[in-house]
Protein backbone atom coordinates (compact mmCIF):
# COMPACT_ATOMS: atom_id res chain seq x y z
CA UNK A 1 29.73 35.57 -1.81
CA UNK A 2 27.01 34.17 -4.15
CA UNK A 3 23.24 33.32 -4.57
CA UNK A 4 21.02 33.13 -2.41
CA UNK A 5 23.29 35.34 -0.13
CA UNK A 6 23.80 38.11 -2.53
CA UNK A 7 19.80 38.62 -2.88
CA UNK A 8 19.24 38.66 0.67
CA UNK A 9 22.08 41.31 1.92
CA UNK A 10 19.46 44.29 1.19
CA UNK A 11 17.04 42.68 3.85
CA UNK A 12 20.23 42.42 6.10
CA UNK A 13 21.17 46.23 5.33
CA UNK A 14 17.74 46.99 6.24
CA UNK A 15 17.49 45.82 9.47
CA UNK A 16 20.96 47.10 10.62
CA UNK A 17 19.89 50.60 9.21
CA UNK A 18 17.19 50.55 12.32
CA UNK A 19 19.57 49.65 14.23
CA UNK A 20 19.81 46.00 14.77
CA UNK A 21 22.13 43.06 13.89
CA UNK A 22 21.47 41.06 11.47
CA UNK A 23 23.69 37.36 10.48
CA UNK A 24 23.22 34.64 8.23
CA UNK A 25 23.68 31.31 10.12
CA UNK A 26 23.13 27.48 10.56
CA UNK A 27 23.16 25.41 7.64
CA UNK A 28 23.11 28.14 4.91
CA UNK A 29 26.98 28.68 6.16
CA UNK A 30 27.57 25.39 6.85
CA UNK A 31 27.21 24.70 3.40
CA UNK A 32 28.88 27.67 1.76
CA UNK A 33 31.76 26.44 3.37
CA UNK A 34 31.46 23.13 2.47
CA UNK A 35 30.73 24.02 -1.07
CA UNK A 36 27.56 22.56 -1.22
CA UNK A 37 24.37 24.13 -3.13
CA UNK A 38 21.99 26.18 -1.32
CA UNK A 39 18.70 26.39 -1.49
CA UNK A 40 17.89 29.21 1.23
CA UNK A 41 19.01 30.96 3.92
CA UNK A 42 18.12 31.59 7.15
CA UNK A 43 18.88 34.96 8.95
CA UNK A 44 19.31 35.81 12.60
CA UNK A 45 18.89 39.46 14.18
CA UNK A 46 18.72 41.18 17.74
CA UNK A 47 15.24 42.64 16.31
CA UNK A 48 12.23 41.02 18.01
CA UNK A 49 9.90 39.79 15.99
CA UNK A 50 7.49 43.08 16.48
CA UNK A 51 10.42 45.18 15.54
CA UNK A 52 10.89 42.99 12.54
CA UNK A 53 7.52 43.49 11.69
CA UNK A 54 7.78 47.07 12.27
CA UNK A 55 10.83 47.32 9.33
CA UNK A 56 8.55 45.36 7.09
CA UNK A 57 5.21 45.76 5.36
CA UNK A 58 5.08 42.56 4.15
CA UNK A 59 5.74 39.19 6.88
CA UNK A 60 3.76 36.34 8.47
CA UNK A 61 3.42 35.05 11.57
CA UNK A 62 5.00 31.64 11.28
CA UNK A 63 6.07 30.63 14.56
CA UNK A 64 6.65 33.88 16.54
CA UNK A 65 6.12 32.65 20.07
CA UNK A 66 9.75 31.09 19.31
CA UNK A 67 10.57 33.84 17.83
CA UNK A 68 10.39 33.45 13.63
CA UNK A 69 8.81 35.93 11.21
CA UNK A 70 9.20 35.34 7.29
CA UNK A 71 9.68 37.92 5.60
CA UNK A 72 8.24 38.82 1.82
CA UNK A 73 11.24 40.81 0.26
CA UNK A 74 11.90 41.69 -3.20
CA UNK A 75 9.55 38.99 -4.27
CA UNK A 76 11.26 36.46 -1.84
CA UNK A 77 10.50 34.92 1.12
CA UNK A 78 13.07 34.68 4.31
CA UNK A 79 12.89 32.73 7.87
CA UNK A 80 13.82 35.81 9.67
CA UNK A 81 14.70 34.62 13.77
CA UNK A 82 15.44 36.77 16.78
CA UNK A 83 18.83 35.99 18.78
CA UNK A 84 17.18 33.90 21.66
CA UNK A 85 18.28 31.69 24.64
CA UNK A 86 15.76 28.44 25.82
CA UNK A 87 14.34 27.14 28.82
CA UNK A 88 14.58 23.83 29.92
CA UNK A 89 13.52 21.50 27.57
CA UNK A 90 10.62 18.87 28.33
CA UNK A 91 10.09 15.55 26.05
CA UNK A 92 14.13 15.60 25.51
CA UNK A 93 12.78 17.62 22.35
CA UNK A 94 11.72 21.24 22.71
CA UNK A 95 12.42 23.91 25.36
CA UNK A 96 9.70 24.68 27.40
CA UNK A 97 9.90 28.37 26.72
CA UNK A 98 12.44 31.01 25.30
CA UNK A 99 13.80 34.25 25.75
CA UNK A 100 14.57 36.85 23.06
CA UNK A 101 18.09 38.42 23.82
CA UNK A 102 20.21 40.70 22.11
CA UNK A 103 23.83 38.76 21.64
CA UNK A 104 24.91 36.87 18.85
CA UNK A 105 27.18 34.58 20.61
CA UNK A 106 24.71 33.19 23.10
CA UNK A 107 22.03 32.74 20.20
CA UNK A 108 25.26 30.36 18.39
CA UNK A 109 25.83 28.72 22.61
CA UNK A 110 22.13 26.69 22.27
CA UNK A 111 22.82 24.88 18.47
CA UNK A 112 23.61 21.18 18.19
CA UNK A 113 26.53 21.32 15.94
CA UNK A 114 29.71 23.33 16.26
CA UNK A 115 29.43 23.50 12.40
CA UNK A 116 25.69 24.87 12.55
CA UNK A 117 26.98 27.37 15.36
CA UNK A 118 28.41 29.50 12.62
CA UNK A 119 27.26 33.09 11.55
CA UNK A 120 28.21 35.37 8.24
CA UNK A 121 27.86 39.06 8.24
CA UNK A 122 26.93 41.08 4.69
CA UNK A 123 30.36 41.04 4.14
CA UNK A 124 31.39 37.87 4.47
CA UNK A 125 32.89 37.90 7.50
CA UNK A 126 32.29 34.48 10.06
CA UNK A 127 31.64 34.66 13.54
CA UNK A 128 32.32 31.21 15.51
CA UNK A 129 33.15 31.37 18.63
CA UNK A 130 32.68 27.67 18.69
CA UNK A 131 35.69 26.70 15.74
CA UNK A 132 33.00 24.98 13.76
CA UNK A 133 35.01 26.31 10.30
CA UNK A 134 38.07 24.30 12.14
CA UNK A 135 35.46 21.42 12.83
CA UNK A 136 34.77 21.51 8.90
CA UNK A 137 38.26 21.73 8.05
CA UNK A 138 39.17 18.87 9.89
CA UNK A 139 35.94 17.05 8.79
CA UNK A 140 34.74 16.78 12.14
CA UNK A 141 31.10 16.38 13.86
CA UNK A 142 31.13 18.08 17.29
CA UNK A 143 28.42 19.28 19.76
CA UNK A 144 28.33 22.99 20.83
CA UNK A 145 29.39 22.27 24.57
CA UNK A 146 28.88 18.90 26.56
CA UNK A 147 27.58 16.36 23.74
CA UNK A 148 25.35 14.77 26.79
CA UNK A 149 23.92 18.30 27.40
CA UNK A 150 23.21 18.95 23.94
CA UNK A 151 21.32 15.16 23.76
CA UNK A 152 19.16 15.09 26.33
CA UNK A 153 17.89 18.63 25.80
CA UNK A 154 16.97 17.87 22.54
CA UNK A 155 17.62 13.75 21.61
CA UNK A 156 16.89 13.79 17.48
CA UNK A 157 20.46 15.34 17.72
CA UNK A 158 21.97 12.20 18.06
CA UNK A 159 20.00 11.03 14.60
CA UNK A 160 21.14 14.08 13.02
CA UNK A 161 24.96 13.56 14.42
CA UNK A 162 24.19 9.90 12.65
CA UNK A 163 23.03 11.61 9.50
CA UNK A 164 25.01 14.36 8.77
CA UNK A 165 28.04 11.60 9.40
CA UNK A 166 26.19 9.48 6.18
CA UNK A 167 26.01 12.79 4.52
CA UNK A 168 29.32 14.14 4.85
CA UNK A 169 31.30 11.62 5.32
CA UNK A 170 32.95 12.97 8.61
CA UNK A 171 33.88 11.73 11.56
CA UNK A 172 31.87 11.99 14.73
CA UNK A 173 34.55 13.15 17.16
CA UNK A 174 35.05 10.69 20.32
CA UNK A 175 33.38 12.60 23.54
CA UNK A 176 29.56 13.15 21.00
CA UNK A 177 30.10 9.14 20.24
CA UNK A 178 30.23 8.45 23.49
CA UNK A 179 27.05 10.37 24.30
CA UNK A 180 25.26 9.03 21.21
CA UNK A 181 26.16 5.67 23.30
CA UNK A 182 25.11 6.86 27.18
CA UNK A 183 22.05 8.61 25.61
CA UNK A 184 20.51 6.42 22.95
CA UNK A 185 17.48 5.35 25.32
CA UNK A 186 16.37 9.16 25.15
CA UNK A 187 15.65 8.39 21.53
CA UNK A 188 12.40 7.07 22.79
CA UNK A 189 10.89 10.68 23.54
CA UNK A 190 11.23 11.39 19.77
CA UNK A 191 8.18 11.12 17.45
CA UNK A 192 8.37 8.73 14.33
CA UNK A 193 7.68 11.24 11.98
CA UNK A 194 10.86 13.20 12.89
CA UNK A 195 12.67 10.05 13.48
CA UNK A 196 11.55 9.14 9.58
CA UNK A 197 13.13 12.24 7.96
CA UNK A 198 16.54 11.95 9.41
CA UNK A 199 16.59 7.65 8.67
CA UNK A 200 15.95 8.28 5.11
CA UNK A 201 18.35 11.20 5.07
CA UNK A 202 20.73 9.09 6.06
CA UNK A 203 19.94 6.06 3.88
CA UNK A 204 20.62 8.13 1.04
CA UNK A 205 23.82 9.73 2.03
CA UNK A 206 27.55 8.79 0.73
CA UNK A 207 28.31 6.71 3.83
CA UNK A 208 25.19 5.22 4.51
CA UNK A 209 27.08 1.85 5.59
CA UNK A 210 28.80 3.47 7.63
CA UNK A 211 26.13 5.00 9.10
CA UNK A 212 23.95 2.13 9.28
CA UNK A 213 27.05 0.91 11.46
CA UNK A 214 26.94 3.67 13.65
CA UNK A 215 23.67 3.17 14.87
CA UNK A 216 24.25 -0.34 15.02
CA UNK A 217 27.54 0.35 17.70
CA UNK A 218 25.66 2.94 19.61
CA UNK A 219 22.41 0.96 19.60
CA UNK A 220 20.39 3.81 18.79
CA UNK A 221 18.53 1.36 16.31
CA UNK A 222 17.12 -0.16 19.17
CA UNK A 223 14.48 3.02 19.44
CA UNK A 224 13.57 3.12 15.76
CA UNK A 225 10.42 1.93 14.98
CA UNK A 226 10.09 -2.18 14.80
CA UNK A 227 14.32 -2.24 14.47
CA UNK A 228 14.89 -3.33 18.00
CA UNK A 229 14.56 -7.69 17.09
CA UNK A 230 16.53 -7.02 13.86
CA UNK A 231 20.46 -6.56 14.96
CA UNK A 232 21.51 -9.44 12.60
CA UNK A 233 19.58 -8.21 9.53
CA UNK A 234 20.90 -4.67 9.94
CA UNK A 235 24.18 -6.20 9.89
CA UNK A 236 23.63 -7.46 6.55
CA UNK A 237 22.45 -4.43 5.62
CA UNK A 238 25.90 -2.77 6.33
CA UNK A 239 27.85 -4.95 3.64
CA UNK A 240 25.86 -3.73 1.09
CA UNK A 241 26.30 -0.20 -0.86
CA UNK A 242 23.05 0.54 -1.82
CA UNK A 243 24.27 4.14 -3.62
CA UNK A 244 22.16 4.59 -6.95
CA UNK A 245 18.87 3.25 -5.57
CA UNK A 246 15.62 5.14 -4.71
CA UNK A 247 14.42 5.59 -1.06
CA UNK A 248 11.77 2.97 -2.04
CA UNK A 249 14.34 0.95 -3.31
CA UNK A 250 16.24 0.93 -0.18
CA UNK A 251 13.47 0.34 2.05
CA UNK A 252 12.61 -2.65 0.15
CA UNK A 253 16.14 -3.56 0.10
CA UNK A 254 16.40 -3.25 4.14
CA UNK A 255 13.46 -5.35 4.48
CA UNK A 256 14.71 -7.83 2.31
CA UNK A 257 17.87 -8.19 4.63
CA UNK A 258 16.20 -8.32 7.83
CA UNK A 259 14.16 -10.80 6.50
CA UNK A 260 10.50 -9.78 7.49
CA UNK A 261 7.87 -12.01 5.92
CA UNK A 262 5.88 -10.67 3.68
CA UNK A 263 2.65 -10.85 6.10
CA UNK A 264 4.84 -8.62 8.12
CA UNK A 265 5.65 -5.71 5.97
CA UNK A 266 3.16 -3.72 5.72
CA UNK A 267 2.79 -3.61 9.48
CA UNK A 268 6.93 -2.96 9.91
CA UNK A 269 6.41 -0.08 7.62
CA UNK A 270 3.38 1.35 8.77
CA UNK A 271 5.16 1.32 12.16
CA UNK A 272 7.31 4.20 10.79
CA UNK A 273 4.01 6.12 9.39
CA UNK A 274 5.32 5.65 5.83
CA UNK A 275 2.10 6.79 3.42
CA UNK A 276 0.01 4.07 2.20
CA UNK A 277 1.00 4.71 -1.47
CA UNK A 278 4.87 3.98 -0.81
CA UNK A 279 3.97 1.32 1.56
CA UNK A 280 2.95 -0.80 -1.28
CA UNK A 281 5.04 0.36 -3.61
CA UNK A 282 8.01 -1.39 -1.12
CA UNK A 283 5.94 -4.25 -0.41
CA UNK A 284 5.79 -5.18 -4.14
CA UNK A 285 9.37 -5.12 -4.49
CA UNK A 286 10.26 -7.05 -1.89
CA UNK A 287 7.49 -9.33 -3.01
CA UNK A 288 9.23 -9.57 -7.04
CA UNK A 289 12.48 -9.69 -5.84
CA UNK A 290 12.12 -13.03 -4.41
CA UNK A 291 10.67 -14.14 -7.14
CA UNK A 292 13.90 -12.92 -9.69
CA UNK A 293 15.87 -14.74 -6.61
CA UNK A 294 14.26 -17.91 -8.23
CA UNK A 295 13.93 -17.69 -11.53
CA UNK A 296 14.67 -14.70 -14.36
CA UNK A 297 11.72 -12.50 -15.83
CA UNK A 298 8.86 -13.80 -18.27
CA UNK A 299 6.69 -12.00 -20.62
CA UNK A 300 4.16 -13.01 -17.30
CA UNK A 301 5.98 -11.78 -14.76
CA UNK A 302 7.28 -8.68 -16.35
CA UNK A 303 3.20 -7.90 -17.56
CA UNK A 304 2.11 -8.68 -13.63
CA UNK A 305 4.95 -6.14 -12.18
CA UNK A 306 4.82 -3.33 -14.49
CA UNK A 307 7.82 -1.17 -15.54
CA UNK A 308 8.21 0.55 -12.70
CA UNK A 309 8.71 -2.46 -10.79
CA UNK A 310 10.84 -4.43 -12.55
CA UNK A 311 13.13 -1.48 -12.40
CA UNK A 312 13.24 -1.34 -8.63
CA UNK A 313 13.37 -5.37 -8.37
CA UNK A 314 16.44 -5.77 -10.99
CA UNK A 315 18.44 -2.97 -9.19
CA UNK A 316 17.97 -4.87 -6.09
CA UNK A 317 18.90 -7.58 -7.36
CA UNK A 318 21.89 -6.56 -9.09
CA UNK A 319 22.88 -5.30 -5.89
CA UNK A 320 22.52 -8.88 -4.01
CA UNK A 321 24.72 -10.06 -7.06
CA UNK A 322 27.58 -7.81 -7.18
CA UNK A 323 26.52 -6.85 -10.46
CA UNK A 324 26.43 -2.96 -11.87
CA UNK A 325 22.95 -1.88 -10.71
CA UNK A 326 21.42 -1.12 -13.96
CA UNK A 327 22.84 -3.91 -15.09
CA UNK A 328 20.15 -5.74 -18.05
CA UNK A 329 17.90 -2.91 -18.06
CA UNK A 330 17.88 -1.93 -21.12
CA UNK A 331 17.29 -5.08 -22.35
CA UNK A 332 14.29 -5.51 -19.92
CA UNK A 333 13.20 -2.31 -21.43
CA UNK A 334 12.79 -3.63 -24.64
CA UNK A 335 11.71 -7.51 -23.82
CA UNK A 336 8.86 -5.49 -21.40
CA UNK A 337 8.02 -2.96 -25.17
CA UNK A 338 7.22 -6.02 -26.64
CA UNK A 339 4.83 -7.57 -24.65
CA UNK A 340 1.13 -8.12 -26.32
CA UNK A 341 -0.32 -5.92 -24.04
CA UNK A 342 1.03 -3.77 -21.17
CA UNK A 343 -2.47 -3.63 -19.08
CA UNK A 344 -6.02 -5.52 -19.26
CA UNK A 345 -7.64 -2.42 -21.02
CA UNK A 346 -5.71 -2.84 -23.53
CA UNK A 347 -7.29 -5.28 -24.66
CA UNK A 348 -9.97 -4.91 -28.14
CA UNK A 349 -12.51 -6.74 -26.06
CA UNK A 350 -14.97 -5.78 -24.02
CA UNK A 351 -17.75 -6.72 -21.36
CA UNK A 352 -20.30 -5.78 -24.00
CA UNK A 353 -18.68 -7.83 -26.66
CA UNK A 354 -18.84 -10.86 -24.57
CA UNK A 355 -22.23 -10.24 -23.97
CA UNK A 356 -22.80 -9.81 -27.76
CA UNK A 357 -21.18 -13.34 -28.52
CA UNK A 358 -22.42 -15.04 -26.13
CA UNK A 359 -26.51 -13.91 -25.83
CA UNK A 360 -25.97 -13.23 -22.00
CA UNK A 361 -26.87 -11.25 -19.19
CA UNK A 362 -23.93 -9.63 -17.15
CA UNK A 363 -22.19 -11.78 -14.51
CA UNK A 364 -18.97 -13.25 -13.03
CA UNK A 365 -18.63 -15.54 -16.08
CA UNK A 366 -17.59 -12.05 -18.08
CA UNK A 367 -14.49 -12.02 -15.58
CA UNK A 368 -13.51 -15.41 -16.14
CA UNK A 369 -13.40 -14.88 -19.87
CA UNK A 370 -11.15 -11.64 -19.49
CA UNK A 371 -9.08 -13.58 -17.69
CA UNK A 372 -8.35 -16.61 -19.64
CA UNK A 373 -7.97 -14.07 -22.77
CA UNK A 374 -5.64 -11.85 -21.07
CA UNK A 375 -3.90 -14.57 -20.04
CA UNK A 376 -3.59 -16.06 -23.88
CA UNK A 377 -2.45 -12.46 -25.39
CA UNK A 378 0.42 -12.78 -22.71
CA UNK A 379 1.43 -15.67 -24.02
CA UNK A 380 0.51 -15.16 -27.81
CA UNK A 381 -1.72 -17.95 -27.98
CA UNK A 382 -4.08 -15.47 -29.67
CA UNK A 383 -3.10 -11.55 -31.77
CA UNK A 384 -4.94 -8.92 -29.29
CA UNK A 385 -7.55 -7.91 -32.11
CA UNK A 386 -11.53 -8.40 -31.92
CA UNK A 387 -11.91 -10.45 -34.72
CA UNK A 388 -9.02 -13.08 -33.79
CA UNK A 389 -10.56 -12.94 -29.90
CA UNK A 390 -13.38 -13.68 -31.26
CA UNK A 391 -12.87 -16.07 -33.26
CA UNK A 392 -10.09 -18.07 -30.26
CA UNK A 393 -12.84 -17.99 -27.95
CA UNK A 394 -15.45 -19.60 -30.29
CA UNK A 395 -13.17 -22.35 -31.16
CA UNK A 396 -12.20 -23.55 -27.51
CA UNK A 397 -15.79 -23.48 -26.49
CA UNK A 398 -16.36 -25.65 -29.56
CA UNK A 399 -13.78 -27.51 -27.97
């Protein structure tokens, strides 16, 4: 056994000492079998949550009506969760109530994935009832139970059968891809924002393309946000292995392929409650990109994108090309160093100065000087230095 499980077997031992069970499980496990890094774990235990809170001085209340306390050990904190069993659910996303029970096995019976329905003593000894270490071995995602149960109580499964298949690079075994089939419409039910994590989980795993494909064949891209009118575009999508770029990247990159005009963007993206910051971030990618599709970079161009954005825009393009995806830039790196200027305020010229030169009051003809000058430092008409400003702009008025 190793970190984090090794600093969390003392809060284990301490619950059992009162009396209770205590099991890591779900994707902690998961992992450790799949020798993946971990970043926490989570712990299940026959103790209610007032019983939990009765073994420890330290815990908040983080979502106790379903049965959670975290913990504050040894300078830690842990997602401590009482065995439980749920009601119906309502919304095809949470139960409408739960009970707190003492068995292990029926706490494993409600998870999605036989892989996620696996528990680890102090020892190091699994309990799965449901063969999800057999389901890892064989690389397999399976539901705990009927895959059509397991959907339409809660329906983000199916994105999370979609992602964890882009993730690991498994195969989604034939009765749950059937379901993800007969129960993509229940899709609907599921907010955006939870929709959101899971898409750009999956854009960034391994087998995205394949992935992409799956919800393509299953048609559960038809109840993602603004996707339904694009089945073509997300086919071009698919042919394209967009490993090595940013989220950002790939957004820009997906909009690219299902070729929404640029008055449309914003709109497509806000659709998926993307923050305002990234939005436009995307939006000028997309919007360089087709300009590189036309023509190469310029000391213009590259001083109107900025560094970051030439980045994103060449990677994309690469991509398009068949090319490596950092392909040039280096080289755009240094051709971007030597620009004149990298932003307006660097410029030795000011407002003030203008006003100096010129005897007059402040107005819009100040902007329209800063422009043209900027625009002459770009292009080295003029060295970006007072006295040589200066003495450029005095000459063309004389002229």
């Amino acid at each position: 056994m190793k970190e984090p499980f090794l600093s969390a077997i003392p809060l284990i031992t301490k619950i059992e000492d009162e009396g209770y069970e205590a099991y890591f499980v779900g994707g902690s496990v998961r992992d450790l079998l799949l020798g993946r890094d971990i970043a926490d774990v989570d712990i299940a235990t026959s103790a209610t949550p007032q019983e939990i809170q009765a073994i420890f001085p330290k815990t908040i209340d983080v979502g106790v009506e379903h049965g959670t306390i975290v913990v504050l050990f040894s300078g830690k904190t842990y997602e401590v969760t009482t065995f439980r069993t749920e009601a119906e659910y309502k919304d095809c996303r949470r139960p409408s109530g739960v009970q707190f029970i003492r068995s292990l096995e029926e706490d494993l019976k409600r998870r999605d994935f036989t892989m996620n329905a696996i528990a680890m003593d102090k020892t190091g000894q699994f309990i799965d009832p449901f063969h999800g270490k057999q389901a890892i071995e064989n690389r397999v995602i399976q539901t705990v139970g009927k895959a059509k149960e397991r959907f339409s109580e809660d329906a983000l499964r199916m994105m999370r059968a979609v992602r964890f298949f882009s993730q690991l690079n498994f195969k989604i075994e034939t009765k749950t891809r059937e379901a993800l089939i007969q129960n993509a419409y229940l899709l609907k039910h599921i907010s955006t924002e939870r929709k959101l994590i899971e898409f750009e989980k999956l854009l960034a795993g391994k087998n995205h393309r394949n992935a992409l494909g799956v919800l393509h064949e299953t048609e559960l891209y038809m109840y993602l946000p603004g996707m339904a009118l694009y089945s073509e575009g997300l086919i071009r999508m698919i042919k394209y292995d967009t490993t090595g770029l940013s989220i950002e990247e790939m957004w820009a990159f997906l909009i690219y392929q299902l070729k929404i005009n640029e008055n449309e963007m914003s709109t497509f993206l806000k659709t998926w409650k993307l923050p305002v910051k990234k939005i436009k971030k995307i939006v000028q990618i997309v919007k360089w990109l087709k300009v590189r599709l036309k023509m190469d970079w310029t000391d213009e161009s590259l001083y109107e994108a900025g560094l970051n954005t030439i980045f994103s825009t060449e990677r994309a393009y690469n991509l398009l090309h068949n090319q490596e995806i950092d392909s040039r830039i280096n080289h755009l790196l240094e051709q971007y160093e030597d620009l004149p200027i990298k932003q307006r305020s660097e410029l030795k010229v000011t407002g003030n100065d203008l006003q100096e030169w010129f005897q007059k009051k402040p107005g819009p003809w100040i902007k329209e000087i800063l422009d043209r000058i900027e625009n002459a430092v770009i292009h080295r008409k003029v060295s970006n230095d007072n006295h040589s400003l200066r003495e450029w702009l005095i000459k063309c008025n004389q002229n």
